[in-house]
Protein backbone atom coordinates (compact mmCIF):
# COMPACT_ATOMS: atom_id res chain seq x y z
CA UNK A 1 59.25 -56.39 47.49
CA UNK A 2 60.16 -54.76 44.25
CA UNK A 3 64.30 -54.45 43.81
CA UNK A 4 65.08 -52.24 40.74
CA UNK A 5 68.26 -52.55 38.85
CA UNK A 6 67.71 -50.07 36.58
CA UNK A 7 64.96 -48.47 34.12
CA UNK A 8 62.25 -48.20 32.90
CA UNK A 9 60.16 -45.99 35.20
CA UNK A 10 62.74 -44.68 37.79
CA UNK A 11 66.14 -43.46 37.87
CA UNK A 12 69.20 -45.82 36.51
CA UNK A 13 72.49 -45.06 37.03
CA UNK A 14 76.04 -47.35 36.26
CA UNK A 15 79.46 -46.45 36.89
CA UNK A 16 82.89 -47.62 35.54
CA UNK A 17 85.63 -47.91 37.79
CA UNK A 18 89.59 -47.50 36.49
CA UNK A 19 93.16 -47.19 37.78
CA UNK A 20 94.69 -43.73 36.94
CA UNK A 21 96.22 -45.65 33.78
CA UNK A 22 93.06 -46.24 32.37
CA UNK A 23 92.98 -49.70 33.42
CA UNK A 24 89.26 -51.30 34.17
CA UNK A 25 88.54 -52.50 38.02
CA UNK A 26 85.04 -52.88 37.80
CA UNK A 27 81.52 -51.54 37.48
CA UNK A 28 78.05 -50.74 39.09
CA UNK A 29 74.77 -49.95 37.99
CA UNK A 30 71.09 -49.89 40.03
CA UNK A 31 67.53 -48.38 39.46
CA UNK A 32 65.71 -45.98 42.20
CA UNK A 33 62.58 -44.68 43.32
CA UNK A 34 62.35 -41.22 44.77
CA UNK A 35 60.87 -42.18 47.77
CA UNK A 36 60.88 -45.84 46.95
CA UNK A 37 63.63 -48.31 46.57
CA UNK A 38 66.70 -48.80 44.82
CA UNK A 39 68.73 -52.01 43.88
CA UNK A 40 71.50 -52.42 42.15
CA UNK A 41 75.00 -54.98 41.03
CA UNK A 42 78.72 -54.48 41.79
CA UNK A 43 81.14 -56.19 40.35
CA UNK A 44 85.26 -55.89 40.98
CA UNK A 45 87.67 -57.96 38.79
CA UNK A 46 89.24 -60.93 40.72
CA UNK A 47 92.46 -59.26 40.35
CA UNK A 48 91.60 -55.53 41.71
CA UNK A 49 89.70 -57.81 44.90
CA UNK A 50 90.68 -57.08 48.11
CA UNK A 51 91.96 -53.49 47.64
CA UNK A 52 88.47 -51.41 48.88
CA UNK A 53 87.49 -51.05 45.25
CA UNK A 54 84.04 -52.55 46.25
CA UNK A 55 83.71 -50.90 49.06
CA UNK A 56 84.18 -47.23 47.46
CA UNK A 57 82.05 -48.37 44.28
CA UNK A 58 79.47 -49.56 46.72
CA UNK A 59 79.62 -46.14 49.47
CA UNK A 60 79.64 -44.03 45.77
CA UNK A 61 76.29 -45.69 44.58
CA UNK A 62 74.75 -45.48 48.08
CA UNK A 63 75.47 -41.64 47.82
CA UNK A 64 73.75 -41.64 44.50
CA UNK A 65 71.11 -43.58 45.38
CA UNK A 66 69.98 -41.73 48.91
CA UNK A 67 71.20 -38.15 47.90
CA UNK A 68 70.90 -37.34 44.37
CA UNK A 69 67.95 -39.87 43.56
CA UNK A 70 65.88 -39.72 47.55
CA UNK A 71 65.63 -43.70 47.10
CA UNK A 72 64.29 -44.37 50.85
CA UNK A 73 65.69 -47.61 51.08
CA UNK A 74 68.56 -50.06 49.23
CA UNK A 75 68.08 -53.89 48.88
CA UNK A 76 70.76 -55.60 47.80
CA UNK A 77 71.22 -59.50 47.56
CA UNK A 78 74.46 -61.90 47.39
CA UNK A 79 74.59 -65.76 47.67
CA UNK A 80 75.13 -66.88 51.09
CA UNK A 81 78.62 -68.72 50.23
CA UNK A 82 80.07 -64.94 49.45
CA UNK A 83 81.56 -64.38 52.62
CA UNK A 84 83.53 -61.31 51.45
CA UNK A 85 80.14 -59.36 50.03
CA UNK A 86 78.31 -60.53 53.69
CA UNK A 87 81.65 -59.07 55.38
CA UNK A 88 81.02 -55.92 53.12
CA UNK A 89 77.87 -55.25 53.37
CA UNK A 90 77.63 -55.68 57.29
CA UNK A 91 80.06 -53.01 57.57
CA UNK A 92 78.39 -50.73 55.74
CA UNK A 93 75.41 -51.09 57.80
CA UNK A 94 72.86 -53.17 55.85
CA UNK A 95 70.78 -55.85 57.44
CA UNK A 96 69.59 -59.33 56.56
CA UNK A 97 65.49 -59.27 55.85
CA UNK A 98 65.50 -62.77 54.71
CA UNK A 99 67.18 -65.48 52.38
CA UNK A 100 65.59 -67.22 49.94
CA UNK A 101 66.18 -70.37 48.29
CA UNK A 102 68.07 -70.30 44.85
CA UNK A 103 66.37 -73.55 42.56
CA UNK A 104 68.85 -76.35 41.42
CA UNK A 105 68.28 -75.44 37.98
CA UNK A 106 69.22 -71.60 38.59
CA UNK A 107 72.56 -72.58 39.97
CA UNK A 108 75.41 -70.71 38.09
CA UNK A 109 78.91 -73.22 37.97
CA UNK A 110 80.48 -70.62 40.89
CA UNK A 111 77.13 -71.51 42.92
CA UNK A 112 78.17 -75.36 42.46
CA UNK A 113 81.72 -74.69 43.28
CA UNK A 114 81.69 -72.70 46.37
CA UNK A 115 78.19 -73.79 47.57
CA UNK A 116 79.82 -77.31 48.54
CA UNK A 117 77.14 -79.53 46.99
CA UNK A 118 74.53 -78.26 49.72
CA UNK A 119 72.00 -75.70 48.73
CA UNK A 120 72.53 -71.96 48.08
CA UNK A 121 70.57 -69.07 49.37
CA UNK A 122 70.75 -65.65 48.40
CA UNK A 123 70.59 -63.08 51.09
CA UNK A 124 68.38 -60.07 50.84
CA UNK A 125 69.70 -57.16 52.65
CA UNK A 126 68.44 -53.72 53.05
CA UNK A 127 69.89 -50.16 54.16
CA UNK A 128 67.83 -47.64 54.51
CA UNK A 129 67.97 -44.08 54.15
CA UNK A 130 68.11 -42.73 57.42
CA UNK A 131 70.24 -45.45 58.59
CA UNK A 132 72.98 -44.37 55.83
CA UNK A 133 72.29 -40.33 56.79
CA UNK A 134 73.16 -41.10 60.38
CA UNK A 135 76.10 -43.08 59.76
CA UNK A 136 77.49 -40.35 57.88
CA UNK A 137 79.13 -43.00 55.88
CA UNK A 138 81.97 -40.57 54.16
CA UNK A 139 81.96 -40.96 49.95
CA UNK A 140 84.68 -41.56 48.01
């Protein structure tokens, strides 16, 4: 399963999201393959969370993605104590395809905090092209 986040050998794209004052909310970036798939990041500041700032950085990069660059299909992965990117991403119709197991020695200090001591997974999940075309997901 190959997940691209950005070049060399397809198309990369990132995108800087600001308040009308200029103020920074957050950013995305993600590699795809015409025909092939496309992966990316998103990230909102804690203090811009909870406003749909995700969301629209998320539905613009889909657009990209399917439209402009004819990725077929989008994997995406979060850890599976990120209830709010699981919430997200459900809406926006991608599925789980499998979790895998993130090693003890790859656990970031957030992983350690909010995984409760137990182990952490990330989730894989994938949207793919004709699933986002019928949706008709609007863009921001």
């Amino acid at each position: 399963m190959d997940k691209p986040d950005g070049p060399p050998g397809e198309e990369g794209k990132q995108f800087i999201a600001e308040t009308p004052d200029g103020g920074w909310v957050g950013f995305t970036g993600f590699g795809a393959k015409r025909d092939g798939d496309a992966g990316g990041y998103f990230f909102v500041a804690e203090h811009h969370r909870g406003k749909g700032y995700g969301e629209e950085l998320i539905r613009l990069a889909l657009g990209v993605m399917f439209r402009d660059c004819g990725a077929a299909r989008c994997l995406i992965d979060y850890h599976d104590w990120n209830e709010v990117a699981h919430g997200l991403y459900t809406k926006l119709g991608f599925r789980e395809m499998r979790r895998i197991r993130i090693p003890e020695d790859k656990l970031e200090q957030e992983d350690r905090a909010r995984g409760e001591g137990g182990p952490v997974h990330a989730v894989i999940v994938e949207l793919t092209r004709e699933e986002y075309l019928a949706a008709r997901q609007p863009d921001p």
